[in-house]
C-alpha atoms as a PDB file:
ATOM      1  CA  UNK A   1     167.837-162.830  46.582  1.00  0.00           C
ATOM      2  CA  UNK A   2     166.684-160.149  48.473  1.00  0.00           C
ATOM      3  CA  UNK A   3     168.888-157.950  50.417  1.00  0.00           C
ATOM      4  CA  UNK A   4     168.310-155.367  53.562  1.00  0.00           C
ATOM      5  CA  UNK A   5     171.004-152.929  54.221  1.00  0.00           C
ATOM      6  CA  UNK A   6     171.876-150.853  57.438  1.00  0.00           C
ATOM      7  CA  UNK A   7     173.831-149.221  59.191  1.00  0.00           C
ATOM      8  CA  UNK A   8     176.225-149.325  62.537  1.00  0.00           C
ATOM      9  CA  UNK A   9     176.426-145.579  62.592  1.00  0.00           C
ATOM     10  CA  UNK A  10     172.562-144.483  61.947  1.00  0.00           C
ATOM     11  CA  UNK A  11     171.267-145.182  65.531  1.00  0.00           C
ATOM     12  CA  UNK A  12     167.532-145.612  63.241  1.00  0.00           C
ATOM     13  CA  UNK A  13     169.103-148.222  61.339  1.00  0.00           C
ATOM     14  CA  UNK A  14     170.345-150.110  64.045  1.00  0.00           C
ATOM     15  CA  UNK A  15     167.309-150.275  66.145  1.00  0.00           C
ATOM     16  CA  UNK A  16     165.542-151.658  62.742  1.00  0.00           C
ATOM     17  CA  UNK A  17     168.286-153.854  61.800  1.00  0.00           C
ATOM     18  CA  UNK A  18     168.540-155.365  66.016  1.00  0.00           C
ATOM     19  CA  UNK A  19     164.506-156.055  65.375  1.00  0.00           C
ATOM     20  CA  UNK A  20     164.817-158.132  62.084  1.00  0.00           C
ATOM     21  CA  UNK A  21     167.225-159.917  63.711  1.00  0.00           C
ATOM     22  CA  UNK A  22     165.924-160.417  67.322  1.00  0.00           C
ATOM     23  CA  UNK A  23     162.239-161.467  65.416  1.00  0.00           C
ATOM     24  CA  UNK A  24     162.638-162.961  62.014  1.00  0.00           C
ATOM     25  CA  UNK A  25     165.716-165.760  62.577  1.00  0.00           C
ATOM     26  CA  UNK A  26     168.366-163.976  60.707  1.00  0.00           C
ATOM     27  CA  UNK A  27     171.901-165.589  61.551  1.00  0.00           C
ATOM     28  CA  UNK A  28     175.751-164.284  61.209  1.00  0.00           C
ATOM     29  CA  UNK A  29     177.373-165.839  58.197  1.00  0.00           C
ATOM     30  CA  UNK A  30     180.862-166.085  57.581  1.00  0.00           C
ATOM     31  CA  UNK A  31     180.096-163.902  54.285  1.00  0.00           C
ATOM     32  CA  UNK A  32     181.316-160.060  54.026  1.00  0.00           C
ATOM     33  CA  UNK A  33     180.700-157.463  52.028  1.00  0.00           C
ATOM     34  CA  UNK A  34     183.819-155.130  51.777  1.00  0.00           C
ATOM     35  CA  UNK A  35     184.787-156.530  55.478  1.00  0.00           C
ATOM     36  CA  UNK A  36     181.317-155.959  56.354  1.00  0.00           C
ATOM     37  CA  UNK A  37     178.706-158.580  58.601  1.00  0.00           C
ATOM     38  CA  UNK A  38     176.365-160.568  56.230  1.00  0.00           C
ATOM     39  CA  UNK A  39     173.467-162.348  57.863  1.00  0.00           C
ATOM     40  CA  UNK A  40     171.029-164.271  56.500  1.00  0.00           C
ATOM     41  CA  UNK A  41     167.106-165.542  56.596  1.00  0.00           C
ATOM     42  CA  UNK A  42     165.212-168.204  54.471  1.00  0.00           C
ATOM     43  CA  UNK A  43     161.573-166.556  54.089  1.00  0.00           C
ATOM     44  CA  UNK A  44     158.581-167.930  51.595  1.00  0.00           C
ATOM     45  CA  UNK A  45     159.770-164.959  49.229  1.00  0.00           C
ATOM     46  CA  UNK A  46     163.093-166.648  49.211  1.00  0.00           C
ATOM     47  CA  UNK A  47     166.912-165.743  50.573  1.00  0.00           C
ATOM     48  CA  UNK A  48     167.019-162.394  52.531  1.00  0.00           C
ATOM     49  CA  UNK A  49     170.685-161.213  53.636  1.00  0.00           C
ATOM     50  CA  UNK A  50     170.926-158.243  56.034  1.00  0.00           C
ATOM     51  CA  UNK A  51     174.299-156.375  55.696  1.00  0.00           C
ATOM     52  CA  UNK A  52     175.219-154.183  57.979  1.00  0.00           C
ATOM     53  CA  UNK A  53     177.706-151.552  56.787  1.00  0.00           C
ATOM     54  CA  UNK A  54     179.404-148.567  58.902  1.00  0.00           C
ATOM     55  CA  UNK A  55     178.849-145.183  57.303  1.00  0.00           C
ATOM     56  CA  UNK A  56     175.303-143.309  55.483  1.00  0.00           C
ATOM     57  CA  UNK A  57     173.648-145.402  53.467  1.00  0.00           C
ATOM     58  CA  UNK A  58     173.202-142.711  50.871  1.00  0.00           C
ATOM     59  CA  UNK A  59     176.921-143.275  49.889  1.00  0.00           C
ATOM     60  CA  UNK A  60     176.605-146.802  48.740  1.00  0.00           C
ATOM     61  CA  UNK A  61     176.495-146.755  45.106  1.00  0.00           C
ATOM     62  CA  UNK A  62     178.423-149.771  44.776  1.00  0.00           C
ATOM     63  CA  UNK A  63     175.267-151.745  45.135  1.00  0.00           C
ATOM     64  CA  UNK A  64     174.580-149.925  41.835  1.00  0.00           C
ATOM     65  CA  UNK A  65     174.595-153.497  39.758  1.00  0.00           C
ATOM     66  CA  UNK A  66     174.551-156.523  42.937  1.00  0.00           C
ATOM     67  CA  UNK A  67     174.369-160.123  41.220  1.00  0.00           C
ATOM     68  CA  UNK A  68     171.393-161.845  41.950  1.00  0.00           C
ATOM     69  CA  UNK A  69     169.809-159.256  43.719  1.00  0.00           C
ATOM     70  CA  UNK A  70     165.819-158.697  43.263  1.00  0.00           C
ATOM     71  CA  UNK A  71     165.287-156.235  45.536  1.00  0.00           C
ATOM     72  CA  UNK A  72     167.105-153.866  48.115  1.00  0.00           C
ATOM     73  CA  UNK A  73     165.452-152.968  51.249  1.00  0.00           C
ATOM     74  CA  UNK A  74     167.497-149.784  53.486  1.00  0.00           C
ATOM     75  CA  UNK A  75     166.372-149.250  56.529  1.00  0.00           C
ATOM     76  CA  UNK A  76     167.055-145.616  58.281  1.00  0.00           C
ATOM     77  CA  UNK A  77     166.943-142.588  60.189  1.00  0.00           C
ATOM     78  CA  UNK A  78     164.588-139.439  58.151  1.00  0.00           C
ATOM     79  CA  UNK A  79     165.518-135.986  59.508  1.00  0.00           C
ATOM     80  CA  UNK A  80     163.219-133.302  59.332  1.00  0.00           C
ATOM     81  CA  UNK A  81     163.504-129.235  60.651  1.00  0.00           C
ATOM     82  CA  UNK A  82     159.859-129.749  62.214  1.00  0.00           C
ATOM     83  CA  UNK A  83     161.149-132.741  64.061  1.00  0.00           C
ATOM     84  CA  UNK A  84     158.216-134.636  64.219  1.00  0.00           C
ATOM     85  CA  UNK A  85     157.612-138.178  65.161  1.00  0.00           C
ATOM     86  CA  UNK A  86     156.795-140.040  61.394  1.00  0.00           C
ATOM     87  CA  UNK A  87     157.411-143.673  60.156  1.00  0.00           C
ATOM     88  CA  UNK A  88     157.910-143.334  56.210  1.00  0.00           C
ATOM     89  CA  UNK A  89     158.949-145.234  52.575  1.00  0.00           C
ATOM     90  CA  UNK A  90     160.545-143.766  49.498  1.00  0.00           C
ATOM     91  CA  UNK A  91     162.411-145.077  46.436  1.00  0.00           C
ATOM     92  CA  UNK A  92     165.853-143.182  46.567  1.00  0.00           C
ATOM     93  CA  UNK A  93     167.656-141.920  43.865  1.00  0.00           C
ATOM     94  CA  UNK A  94     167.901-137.746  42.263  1.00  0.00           C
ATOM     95  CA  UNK A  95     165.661-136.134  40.553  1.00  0.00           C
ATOM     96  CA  UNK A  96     168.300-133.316  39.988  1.00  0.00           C
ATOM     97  CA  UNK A  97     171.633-132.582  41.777  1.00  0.00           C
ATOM     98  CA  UNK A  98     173.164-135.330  43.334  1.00  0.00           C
ATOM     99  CA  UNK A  99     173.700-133.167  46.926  1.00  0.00           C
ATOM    100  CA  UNK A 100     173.092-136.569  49.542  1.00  0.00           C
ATOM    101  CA  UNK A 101     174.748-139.321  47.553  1.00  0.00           C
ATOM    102  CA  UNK A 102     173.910-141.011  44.236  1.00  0.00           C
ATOM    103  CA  UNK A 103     174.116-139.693  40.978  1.00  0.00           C
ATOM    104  CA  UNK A 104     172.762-136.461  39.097  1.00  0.00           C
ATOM    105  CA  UNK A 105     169.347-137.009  37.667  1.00  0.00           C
ATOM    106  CA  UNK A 106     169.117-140.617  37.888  1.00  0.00           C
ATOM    107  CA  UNK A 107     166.624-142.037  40.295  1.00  0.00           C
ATOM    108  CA  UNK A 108     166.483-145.804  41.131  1.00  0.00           C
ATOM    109  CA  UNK A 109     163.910-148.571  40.253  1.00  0.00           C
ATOM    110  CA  UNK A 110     160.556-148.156  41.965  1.00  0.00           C
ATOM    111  CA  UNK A 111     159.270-151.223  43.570  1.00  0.00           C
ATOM    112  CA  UNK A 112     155.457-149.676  44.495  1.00  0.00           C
ATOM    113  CA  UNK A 113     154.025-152.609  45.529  1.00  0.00           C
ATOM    114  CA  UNK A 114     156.366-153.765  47.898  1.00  0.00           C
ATOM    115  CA  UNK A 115     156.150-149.794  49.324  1.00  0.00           C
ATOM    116  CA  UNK A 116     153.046-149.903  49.245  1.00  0.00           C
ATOM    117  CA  UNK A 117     152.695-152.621  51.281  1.00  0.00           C
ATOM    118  CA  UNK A 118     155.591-151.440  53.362  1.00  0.00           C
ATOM    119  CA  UNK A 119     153.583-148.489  54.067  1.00  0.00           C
ATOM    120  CA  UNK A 120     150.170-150.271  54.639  1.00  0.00           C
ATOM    121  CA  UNK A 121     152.212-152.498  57.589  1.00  0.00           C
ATOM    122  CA  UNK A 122     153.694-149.554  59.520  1.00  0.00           C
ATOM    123  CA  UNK A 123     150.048-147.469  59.707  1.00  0.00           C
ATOM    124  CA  UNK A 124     148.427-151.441  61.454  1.00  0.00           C
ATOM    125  CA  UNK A 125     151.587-151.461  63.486  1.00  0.00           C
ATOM    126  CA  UNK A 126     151.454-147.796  64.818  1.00  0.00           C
ATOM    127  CA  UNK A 127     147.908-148.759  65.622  1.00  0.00           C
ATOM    128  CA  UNK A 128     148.838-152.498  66.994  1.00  0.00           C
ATOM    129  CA  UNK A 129     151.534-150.942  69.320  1.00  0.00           C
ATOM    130  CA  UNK A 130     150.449-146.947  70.492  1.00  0.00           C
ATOM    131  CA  UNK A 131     152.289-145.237  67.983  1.00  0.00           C
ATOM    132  CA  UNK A 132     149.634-142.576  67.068  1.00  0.00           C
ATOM    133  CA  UNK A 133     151.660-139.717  67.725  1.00  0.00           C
ATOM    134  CA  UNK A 134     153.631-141.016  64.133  1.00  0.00           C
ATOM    135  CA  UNK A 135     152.620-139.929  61.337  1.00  0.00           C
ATOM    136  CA  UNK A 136     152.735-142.335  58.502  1.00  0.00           C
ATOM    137  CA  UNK A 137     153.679-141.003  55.164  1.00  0.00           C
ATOM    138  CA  UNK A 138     155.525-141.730  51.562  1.00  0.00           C
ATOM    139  CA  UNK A 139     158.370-139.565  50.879  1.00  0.00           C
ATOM    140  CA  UNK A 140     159.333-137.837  48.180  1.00  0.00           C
ATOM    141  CA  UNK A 141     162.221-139.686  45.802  1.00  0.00           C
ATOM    142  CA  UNK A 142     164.963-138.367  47.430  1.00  0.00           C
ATOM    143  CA  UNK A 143     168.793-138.623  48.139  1.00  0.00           C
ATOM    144  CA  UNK A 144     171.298-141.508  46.907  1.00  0.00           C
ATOM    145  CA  UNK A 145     172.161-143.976  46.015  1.00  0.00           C
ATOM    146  CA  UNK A 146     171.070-144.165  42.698  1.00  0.00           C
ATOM    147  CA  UNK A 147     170.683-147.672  42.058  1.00  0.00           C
ATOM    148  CA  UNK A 148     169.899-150.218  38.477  1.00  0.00           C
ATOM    149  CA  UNK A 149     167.726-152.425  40.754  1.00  0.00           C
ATOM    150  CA  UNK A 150     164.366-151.901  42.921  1.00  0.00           C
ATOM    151  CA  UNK A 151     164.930-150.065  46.088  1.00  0.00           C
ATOM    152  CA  UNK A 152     162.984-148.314  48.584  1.00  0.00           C
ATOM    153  CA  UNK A 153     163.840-146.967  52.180  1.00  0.00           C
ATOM    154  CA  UNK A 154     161.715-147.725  55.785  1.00  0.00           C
ATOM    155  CA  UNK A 155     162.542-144.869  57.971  1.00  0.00           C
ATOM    156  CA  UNK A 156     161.770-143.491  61.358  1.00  0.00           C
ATOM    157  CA  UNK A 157     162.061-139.664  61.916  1.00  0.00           C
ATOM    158  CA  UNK A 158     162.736-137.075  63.178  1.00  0.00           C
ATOM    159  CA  UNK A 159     164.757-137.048  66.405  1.00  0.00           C
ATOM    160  CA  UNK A 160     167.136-139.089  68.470  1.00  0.00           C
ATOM    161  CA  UNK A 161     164.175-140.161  70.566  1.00  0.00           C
ATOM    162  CA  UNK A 162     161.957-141.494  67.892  1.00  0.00           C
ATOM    163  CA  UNK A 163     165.366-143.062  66.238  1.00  0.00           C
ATOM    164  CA  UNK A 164     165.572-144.944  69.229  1.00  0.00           C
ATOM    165  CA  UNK A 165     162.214-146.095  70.292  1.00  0.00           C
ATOM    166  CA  UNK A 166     161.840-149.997  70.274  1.00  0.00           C
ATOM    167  CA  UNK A 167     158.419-149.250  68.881  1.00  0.00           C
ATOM    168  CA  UNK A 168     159.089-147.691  66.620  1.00  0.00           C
ATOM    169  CA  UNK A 169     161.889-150.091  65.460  1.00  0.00           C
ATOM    170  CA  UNK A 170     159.641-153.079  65.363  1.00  0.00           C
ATOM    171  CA  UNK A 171     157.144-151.220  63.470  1.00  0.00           C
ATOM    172  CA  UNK A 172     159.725-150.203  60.809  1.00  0.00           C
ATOM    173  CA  UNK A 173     161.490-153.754  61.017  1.00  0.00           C
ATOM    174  CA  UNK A 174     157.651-155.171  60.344  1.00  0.00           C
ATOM    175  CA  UNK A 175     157.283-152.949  57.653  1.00  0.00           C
ATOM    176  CA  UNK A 176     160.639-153.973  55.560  1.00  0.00           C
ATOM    177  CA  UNK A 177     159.198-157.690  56.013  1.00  0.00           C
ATOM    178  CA  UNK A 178     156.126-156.470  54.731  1.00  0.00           C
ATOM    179  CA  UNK A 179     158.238-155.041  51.517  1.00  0.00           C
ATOM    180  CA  UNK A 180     160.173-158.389  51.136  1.00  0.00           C
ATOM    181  CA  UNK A 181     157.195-160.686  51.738  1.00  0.00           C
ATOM    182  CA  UNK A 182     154.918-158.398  49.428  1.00  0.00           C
ATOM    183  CA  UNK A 183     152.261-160.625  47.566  1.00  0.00           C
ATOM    184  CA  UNK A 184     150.278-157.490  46.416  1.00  0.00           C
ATOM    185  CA  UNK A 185     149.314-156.839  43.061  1.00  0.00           C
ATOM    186  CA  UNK A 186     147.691-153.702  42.311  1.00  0.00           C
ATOM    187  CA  UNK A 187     147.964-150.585  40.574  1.00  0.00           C
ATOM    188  CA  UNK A 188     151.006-148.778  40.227  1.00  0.00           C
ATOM    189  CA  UNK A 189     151.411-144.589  39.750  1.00  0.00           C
ATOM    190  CA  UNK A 190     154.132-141.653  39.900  1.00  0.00           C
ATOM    191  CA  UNK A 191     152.858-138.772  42.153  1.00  0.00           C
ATOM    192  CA  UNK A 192     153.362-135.565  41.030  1.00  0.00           C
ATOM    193  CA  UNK A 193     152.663-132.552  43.373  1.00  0.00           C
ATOM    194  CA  UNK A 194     151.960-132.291  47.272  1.00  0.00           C
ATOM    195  CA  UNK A 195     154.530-131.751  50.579  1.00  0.00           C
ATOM    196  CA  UNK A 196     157.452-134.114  50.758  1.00  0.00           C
ATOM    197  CA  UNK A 197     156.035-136.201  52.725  1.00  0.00           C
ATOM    198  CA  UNK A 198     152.834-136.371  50.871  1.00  0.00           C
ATOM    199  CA  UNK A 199     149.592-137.030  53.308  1.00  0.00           C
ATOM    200  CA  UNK A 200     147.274-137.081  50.004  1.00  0.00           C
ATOM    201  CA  UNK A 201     148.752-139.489  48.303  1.00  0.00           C
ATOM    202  CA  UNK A 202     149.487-141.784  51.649  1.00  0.00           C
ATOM    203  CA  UNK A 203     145.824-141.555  51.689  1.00  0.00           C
ATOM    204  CA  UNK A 204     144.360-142.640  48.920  1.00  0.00           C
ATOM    205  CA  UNK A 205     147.026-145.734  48.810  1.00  0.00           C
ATOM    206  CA  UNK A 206     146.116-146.816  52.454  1.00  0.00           C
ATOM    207  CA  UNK A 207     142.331-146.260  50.994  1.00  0.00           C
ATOM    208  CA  UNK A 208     142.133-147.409  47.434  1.00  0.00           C
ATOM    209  CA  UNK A 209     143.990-149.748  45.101  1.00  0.00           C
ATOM    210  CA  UNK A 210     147.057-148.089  44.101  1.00  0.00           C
ATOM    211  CA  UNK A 211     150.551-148.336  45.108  1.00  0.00           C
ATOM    212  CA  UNK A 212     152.904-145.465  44.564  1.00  0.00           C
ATOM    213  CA  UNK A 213     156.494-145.452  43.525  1.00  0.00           C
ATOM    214  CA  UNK A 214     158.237-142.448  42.459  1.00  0.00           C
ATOM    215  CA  UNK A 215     156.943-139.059  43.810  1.00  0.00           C
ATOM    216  CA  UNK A 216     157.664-135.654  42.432  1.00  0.00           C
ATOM    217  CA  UNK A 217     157.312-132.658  45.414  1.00  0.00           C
ATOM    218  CA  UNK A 218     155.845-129.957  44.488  1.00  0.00           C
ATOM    219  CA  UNK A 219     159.495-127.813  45.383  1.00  0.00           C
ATOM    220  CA  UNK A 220     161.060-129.598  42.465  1.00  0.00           C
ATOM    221  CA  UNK A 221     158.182-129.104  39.928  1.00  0.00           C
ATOM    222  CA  UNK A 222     161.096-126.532  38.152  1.00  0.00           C
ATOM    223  CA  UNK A 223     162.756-129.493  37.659  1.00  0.00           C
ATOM    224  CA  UNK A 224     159.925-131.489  35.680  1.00  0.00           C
ATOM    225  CA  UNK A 225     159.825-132.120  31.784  1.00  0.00           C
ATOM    226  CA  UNK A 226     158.954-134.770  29.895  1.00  0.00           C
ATOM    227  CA  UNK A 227     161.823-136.555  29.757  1.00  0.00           C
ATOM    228  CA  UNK A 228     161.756-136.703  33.435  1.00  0.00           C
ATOM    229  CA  UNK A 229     158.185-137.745  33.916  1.00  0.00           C
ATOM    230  CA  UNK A 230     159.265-140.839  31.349  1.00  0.00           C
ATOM    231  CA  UNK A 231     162.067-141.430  33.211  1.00  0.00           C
ATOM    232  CA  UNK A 232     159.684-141.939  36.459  1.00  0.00           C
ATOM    233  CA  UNK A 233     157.190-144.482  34.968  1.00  0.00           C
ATOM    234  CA  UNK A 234     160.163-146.368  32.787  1.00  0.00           C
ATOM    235  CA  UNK A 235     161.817-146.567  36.208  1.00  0.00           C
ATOM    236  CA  UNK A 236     158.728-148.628  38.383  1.00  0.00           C
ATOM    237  CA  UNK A 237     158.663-151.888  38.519  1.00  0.00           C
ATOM    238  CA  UNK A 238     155.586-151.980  37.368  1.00  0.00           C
ATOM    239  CA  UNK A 239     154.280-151.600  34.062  1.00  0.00           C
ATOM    240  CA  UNK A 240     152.086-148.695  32.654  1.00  0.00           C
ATOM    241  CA  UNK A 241     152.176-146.327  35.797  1.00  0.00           C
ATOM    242  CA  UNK A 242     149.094-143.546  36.096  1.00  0.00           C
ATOM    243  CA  UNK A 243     150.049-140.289  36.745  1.00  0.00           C
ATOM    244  CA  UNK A 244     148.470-139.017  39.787  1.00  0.00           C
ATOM    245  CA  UNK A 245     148.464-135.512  40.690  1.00  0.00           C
ATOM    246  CA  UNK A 246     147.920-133.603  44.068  1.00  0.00           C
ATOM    247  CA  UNK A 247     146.304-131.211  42.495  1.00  0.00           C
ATOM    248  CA  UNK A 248     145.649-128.734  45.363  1.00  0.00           C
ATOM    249  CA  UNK A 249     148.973-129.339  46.838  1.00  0.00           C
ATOM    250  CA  UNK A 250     150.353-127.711  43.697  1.00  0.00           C
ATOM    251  CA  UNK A 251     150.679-123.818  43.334  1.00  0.00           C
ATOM    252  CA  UNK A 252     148.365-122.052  40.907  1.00  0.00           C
ATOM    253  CA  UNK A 253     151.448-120.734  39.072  1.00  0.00           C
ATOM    254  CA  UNK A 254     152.752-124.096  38.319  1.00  0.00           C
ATOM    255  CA  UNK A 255     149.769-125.615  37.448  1.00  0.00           C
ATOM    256  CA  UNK A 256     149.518-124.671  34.039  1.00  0.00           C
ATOM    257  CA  UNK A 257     153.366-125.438  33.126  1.00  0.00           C
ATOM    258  CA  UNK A 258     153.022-128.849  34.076  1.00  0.00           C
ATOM    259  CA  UNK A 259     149.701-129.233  32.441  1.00  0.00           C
ATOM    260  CA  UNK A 260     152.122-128.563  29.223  1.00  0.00           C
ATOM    261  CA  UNK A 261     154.023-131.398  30.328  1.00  0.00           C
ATOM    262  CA  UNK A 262     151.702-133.634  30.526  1.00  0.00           C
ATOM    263  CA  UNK A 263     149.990-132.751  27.550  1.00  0.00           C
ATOM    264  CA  UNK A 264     152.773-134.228  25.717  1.00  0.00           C
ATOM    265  CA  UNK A 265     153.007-137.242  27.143  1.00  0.00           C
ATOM    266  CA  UNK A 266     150.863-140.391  26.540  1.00  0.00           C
ATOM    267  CA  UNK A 267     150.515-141.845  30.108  1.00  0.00           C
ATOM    268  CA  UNK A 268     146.805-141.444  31.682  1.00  0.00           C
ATOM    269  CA  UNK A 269     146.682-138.976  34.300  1.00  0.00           C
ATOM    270  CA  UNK A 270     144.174-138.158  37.006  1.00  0.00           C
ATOM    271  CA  UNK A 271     143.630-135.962  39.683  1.00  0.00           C
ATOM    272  CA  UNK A 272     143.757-137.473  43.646  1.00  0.00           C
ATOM    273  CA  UNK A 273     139.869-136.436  43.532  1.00  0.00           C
ATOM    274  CA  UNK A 274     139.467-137.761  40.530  1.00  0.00           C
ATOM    275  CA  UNK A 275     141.099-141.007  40.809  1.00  0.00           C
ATOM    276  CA  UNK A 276     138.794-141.361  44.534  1.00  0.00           C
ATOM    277  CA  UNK A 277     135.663-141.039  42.500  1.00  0.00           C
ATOM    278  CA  UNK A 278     136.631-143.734  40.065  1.00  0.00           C
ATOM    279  CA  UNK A 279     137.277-146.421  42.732  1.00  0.00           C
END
């Protein structure tokens, strides 16, 4: 079972969630979840149920360990100080301090294919319906929860007017079908390096075959170490992630640290120029 979560008070997350429902069938059940509306679709991928909660969705670490759950699909606001206009996936969980939700360190599962094709859907559908001033970008791993189970966000950003654009709604709801419906099978890596969200690295998986799941910003590289690069690839979905590095979106004075990190690792790693001339 696959399940969507959003929520009443995230004016983002109810414009997605009024979409899925409006366009893909789902109906009210007499099912809650802690008091809270359960509907529910029959897709080729299987049983969907959207629940819509009140409150942030970075808060809800009881869906730490759901039964029969395969896959958890939030849909949200993003907030930004640049405000601008961007449709955008990410696996949540913490990389270090737990400050929006989740727990310390712990990041959830990374489902990159089903971002990746997530993310592929929202940059047709910005096209399909006169979106261009969006940007279209993976995020970062970022805020709670924390979860044992594969989970990724579909956002709109940055500002109430973008939140609330029916556009922009059915081009995030289209994208979370995309994740749920995901028949993709490629590549899967851990980004290391770049902005948060990460226009390299967006690039090369809307141009090449490979999906990403967790990414590591550049701001927290004082966080890396081995043990949290292993933690990254043990924590995709997919087996035997590459390590792909933005390279030029990391500072010179950090470069050579993490090349000490990686040194002692066995994954493969490449460069984003790199991996583009290998394709």
């Amino acid at each position: 079972m696959i399940l969507v979560v959003a929520s009443r008070s995230d004016v983002a997350s109810w414009n997605i969630a009024s979409k899925l429902i409006e366009e893909n069938g789902f109906r009210e059940t007499s099912h809650t979840f802690h008091g809270n509306t359960i509907y529910r679709l029959v897709t080729a991928a299987g049983e969907v149920r959207l629940l819509i909660v009140d409150g942030e969705l970075v808060n809800l670490q009881e869906l730490s360990k759901p039964d029969e759950v395969e896959l958890i699909v939030f849909v949200s606001r993003h907030e930004s100080r640049n405000g601008r206009p961007i449709l955008s996936v990410h696996v949540p969980g913490n990389l270090g301090n737990a400050e929006f939700g989740g727990e310390p360190g712990k990041v959830s599962i990374a489902p990159a294919n089903a971002m990746c094709s997530a993310l592929r859907r929202m940059a047709e559908e910005r096209t399909r319906l006169g979106l261009e001033r969006f940007g279209v970008y993976y995020e970062a791993t970022h805020h709670g929860p924390s979860l044992d189970v594969p989970s990724l966000f579909v956002e709109i950003g940055s500002t109430i007017e973008e939140w609330t654009n029916p556009q922009a709604g059915e081009a995030a709801a289209k994208a979370a079908m995309a994740a749920i419906d995901c028949n993709l099978n490629i590549g899967s890596a851990v980004g290391v390096g770049g902005s948060h969200c990460n226009r390299r690295l967006t690039s090369l998986s809307l141009e090449s075959k490979v999906a990403f799941g967790h990414i590591i910003p550049s701001y927290a590289l004082s966080l890396v170490t081995p043990a949290l690069i292993r933690n990254c690839v043990q924590r995709t979905l997919e087996k035997d992630p590459i390590i792909v590095l933005d390279w030029k979106g990391i500072d010179g004075r950090d470069r050579n640290e993490l090349q000490r990190v990686l040194d002692e690792l066995p994954y493969r790693f490449r460069r984003v120029a790199e991996y583009r001339m290998e394709q």
